[in-house]
PDB file of N, CA and C in Angstrom:
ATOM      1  N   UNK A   1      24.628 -26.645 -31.556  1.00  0.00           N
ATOM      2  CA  UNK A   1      24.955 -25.409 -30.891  1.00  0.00           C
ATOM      3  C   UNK A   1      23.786 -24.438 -30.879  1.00  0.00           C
ATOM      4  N   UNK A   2      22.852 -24.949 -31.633  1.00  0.00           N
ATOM      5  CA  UNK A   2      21.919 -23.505 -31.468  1.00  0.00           C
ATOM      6  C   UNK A   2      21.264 -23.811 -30.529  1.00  0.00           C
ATOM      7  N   UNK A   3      20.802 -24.955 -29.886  1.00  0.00           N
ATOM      8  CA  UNK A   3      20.105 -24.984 -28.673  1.00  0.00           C
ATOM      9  C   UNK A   3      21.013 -24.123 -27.910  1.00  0.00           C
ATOM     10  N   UNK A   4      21.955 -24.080 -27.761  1.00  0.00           N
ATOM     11  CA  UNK A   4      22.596 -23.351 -26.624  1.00  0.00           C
ATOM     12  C   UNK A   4      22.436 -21.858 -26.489  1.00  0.00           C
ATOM     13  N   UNK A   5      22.046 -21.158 -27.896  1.00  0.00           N
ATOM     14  CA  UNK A   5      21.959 -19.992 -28.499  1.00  0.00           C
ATOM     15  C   UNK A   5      20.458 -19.845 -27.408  1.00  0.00           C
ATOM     16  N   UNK A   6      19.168 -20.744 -27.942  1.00  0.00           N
ATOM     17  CA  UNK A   6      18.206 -20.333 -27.983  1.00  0.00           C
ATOM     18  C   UNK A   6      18.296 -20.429 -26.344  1.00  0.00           C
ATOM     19  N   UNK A   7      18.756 -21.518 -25.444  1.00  0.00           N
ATOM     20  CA  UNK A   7      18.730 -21.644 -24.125  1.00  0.00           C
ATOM     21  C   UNK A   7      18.954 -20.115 -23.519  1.00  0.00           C
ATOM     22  N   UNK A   8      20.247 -19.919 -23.739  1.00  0.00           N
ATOM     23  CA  UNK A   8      20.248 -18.531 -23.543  1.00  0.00           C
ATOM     24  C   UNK A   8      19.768 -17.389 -23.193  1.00  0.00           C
ATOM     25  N   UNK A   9      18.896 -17.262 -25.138  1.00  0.00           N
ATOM     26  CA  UNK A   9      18.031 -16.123 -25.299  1.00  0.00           C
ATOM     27  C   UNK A   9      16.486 -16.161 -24.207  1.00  0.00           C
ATOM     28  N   UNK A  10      16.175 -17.476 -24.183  1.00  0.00           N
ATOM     29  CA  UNK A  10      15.314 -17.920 -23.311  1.00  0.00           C
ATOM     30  C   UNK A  10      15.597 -17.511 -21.334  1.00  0.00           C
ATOM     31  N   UNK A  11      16.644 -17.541 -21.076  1.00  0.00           N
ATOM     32  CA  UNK A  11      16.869 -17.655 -19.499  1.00  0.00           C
ATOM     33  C   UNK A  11      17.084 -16.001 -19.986  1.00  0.00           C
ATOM     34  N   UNK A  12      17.675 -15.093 -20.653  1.00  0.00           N
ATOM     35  CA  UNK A  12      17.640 -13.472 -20.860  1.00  0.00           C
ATOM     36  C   UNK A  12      16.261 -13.077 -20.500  1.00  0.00           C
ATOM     37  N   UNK A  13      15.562 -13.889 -21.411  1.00  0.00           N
ATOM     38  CA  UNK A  13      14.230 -13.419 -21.697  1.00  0.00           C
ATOM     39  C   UNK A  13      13.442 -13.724 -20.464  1.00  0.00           C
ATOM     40  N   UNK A  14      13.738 -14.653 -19.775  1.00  0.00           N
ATOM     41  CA  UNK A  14      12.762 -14.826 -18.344  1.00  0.00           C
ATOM     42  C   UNK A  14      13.506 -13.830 -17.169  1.00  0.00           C
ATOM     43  N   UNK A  15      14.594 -13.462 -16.724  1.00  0.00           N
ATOM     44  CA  UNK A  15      15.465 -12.530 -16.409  1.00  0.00           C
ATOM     45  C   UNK A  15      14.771 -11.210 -16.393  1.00  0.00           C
ATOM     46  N   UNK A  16      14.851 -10.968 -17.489  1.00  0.00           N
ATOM     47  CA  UNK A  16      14.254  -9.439 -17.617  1.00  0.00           C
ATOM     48  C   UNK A  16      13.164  -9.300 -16.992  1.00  0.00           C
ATOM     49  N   UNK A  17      11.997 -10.107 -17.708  1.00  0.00           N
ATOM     50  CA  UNK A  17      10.948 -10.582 -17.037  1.00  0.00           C
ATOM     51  C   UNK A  17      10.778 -10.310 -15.662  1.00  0.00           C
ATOM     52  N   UNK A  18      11.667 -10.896 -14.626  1.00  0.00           N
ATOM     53  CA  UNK A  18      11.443 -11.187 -13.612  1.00  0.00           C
ATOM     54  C   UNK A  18      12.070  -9.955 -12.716  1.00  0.00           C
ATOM     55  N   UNK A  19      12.808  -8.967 -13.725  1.00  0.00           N
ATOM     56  CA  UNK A  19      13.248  -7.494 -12.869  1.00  0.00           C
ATOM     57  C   UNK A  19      12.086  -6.515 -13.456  1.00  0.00           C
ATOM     58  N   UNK A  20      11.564  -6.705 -14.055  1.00  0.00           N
ATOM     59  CA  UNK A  20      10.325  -5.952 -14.429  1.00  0.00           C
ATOM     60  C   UNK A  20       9.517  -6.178 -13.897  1.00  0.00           C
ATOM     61  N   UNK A  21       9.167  -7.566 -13.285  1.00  0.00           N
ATOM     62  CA  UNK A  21       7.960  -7.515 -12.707  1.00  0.00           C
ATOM     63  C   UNK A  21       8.182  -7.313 -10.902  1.00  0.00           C
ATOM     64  N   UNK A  22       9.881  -7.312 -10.797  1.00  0.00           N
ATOM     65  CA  UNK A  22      10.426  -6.506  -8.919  1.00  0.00           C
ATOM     66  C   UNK A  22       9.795  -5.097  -9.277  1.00  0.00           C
ATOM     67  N   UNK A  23       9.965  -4.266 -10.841  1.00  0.00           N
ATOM     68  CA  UNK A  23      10.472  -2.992 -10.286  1.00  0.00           C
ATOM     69  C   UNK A  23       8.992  -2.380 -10.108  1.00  0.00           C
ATOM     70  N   UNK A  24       7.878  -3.391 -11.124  1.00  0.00           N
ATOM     71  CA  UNK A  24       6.146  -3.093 -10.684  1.00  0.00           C
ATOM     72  C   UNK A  24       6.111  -3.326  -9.320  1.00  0.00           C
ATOM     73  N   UNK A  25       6.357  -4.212  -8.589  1.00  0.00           N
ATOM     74  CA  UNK A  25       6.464  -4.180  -7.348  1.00  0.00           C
ATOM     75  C   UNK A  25       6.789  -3.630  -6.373  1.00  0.00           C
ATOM     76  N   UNK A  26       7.500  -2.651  -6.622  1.00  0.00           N
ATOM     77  CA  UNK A  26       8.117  -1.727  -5.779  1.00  0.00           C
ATOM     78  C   UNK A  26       7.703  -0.633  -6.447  1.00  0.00           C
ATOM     79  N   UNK A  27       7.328  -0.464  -7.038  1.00  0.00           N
ATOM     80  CA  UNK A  27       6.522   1.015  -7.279  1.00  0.00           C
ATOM     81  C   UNK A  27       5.177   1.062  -6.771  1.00  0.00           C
ATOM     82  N   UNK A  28       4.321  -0.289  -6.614  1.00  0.00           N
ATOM     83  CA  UNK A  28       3.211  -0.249  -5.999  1.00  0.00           C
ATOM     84  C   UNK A  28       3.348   0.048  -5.088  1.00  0.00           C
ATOM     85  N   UNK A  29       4.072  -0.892  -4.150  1.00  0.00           N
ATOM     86  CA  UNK A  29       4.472  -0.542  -2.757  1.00  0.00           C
ATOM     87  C   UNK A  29       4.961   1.000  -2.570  1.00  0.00           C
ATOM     88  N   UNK A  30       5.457   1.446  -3.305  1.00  0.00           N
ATOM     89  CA  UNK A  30       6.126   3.323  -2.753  1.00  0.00           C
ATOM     90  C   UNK A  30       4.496   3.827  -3.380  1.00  0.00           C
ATOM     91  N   UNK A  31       3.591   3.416  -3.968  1.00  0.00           N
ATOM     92  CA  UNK A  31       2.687   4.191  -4.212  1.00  0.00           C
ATOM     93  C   UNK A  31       1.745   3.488  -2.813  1.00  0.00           C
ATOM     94  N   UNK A  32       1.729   2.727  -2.855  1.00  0.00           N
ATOM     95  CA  UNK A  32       1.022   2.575  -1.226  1.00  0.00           C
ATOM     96  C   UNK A  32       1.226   3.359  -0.080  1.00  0.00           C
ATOM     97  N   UNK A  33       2.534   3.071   0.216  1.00  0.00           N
ATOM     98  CA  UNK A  33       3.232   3.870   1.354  1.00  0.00           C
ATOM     99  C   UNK A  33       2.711   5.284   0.915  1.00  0.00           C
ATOM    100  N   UNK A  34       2.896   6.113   0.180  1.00  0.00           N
ATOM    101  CA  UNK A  34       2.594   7.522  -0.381  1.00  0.00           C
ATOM    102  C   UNK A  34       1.000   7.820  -0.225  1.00  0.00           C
ATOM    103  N   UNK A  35       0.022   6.788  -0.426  1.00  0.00           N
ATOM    104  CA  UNK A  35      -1.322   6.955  -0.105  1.00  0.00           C
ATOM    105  C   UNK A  35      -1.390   7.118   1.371  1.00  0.00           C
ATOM    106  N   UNK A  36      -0.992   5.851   1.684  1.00  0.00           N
ATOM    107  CA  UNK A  36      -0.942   5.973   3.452  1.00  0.00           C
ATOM    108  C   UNK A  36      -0.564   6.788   4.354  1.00  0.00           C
ATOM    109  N   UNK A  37       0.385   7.773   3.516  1.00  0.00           N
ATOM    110  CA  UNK A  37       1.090   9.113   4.625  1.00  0.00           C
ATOM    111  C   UNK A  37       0.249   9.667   4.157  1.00  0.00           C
ATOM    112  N   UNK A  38      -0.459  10.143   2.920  1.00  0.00           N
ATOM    113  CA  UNK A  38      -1.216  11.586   2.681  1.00  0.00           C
ATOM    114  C   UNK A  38      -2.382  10.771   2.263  1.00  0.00           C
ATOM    115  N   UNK A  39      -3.364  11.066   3.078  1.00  0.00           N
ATOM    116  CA  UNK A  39      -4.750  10.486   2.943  1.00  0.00           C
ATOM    117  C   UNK A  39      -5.311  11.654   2.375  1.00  0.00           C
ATOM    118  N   UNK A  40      -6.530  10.874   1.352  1.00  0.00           N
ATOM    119  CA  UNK A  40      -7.029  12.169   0.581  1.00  0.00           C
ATOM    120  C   UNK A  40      -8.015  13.066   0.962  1.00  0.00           C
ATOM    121  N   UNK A  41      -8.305  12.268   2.218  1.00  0.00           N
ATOM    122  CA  UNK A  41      -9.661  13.528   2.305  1.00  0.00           C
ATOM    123  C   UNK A  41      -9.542  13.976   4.016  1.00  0.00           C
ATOM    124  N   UNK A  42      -8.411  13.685   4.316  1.00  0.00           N
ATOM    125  CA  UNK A  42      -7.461  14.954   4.850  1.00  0.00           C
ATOM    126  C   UNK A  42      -8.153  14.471   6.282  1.00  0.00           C
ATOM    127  N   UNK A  43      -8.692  13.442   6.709  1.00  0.00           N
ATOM    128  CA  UNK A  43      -8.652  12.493   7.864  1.00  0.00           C
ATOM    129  C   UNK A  43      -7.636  12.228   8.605  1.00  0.00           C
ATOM    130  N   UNK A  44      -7.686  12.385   9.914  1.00  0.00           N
ATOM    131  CA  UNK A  44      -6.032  11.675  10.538  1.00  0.00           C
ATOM    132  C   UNK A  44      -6.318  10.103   9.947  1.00  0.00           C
ATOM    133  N   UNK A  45      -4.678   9.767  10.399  1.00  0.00           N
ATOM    134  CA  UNK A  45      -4.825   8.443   9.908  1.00  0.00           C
ATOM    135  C   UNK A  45      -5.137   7.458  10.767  1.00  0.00           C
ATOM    136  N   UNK A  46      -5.317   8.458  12.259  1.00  0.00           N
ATOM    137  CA  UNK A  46      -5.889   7.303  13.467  1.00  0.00           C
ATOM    138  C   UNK A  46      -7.647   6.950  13.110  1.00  0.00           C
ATOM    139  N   UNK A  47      -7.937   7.480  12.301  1.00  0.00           N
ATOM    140  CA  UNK A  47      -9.160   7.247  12.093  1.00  0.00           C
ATOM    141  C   UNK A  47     -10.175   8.510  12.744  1.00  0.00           C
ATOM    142  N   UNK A  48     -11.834   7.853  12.840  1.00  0.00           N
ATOM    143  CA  UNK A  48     -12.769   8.974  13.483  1.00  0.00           C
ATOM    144  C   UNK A  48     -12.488   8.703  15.264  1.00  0.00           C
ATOM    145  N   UNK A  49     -11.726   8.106  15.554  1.00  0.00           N
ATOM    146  CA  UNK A  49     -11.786   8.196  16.970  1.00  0.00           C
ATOM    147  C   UNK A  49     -10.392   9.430  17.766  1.00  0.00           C
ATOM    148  N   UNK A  50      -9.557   9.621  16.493  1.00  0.00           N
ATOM    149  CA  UNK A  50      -8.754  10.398  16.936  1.00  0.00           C
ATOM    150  C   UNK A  50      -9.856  12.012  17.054  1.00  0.00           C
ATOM    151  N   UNK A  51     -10.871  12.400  16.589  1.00  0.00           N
ATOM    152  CA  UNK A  51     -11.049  13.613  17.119  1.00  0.00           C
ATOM    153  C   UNK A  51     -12.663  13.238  18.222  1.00  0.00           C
ATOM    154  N   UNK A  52     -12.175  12.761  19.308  1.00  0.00           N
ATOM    155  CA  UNK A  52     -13.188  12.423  20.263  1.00  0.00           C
ATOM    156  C   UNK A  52     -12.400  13.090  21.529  1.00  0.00           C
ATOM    157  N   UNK A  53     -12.876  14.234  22.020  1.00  0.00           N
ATOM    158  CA  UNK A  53     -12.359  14.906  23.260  1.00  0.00           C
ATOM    159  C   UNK A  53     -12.651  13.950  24.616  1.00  0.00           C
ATOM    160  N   UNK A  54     -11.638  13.838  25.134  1.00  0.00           N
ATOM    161  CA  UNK A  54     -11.540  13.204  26.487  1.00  0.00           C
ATOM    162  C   UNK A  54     -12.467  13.590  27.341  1.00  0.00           C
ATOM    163  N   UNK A  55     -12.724  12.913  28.051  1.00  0.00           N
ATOM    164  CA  UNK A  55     -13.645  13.631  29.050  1.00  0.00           C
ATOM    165  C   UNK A  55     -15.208  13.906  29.088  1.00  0.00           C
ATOM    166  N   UNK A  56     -15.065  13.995  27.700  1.00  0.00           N
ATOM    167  CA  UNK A  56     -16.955  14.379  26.964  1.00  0.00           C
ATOM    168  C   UNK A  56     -17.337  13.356  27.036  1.00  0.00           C
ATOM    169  N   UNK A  57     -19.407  13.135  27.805  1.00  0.00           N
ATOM    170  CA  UNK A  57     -19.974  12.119  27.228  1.00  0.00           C
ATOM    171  C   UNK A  57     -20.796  12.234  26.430  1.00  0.00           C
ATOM    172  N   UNK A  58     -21.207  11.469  25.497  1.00  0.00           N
ATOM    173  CA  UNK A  58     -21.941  10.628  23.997  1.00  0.00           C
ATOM    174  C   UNK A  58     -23.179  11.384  24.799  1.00  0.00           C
ATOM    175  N   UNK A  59     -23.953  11.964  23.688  1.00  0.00           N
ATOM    176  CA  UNK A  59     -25.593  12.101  24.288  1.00  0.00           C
ATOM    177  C   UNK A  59     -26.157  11.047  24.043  1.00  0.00           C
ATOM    178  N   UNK A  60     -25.817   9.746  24.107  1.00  0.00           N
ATOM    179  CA  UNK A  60     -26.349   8.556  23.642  1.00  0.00           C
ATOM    180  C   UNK A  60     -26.727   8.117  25.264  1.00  0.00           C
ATOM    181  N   UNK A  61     -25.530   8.391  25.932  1.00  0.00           N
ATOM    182  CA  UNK A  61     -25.365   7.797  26.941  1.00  0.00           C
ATOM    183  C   UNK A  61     -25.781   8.884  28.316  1.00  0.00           C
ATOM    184  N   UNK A  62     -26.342   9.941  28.086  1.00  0.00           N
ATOM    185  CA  UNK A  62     -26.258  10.337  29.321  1.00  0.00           C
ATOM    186  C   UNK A  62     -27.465   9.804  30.052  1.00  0.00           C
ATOM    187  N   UNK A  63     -27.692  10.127  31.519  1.00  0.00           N
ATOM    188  CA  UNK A  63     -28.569   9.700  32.726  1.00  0.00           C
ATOM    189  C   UNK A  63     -29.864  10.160  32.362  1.00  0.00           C
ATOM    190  N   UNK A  64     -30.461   9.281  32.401  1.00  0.00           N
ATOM    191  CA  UNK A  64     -32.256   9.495  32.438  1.00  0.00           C
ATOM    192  C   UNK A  64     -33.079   9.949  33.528  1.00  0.00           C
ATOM    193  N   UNK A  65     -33.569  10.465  34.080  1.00  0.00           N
ATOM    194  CA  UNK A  65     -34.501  10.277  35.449  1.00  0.00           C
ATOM    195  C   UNK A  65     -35.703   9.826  35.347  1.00  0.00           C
TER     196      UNK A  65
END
């Protein structure tokens, strides 16, 4: 009978285990998501192309004569 004891304590013990290592998981993930809405250095999150005015051209590119 004590195998049955220790079987037990053993499948408890991997159990727990295995909701401890969901609930790290899901806290990374809500700490991801939470980085991703509030970026730290206050950048849109479309990147550097979201502040490029329409219409304007690049002095890279304008006409030569």
């Amino acid at each position: 009978m004590a195998t049955t004891y220790r079987k037990r304590q053993k499948e408890m013990k991997r159990l727990e285990k295995q909701r401890e290592k969901a609930e790290r998981r899901a806290q990374k993930r809500l700490a991801n998501r939470t980085q991703r809405e509030l970026p730290a250095d206050g950048a849109s999150p479309a990147g550097d192309e979201a502040g490029i005015a329409i219409g304007t051209v690049p002095s890279d590119s304008a006409p030569q004569d």
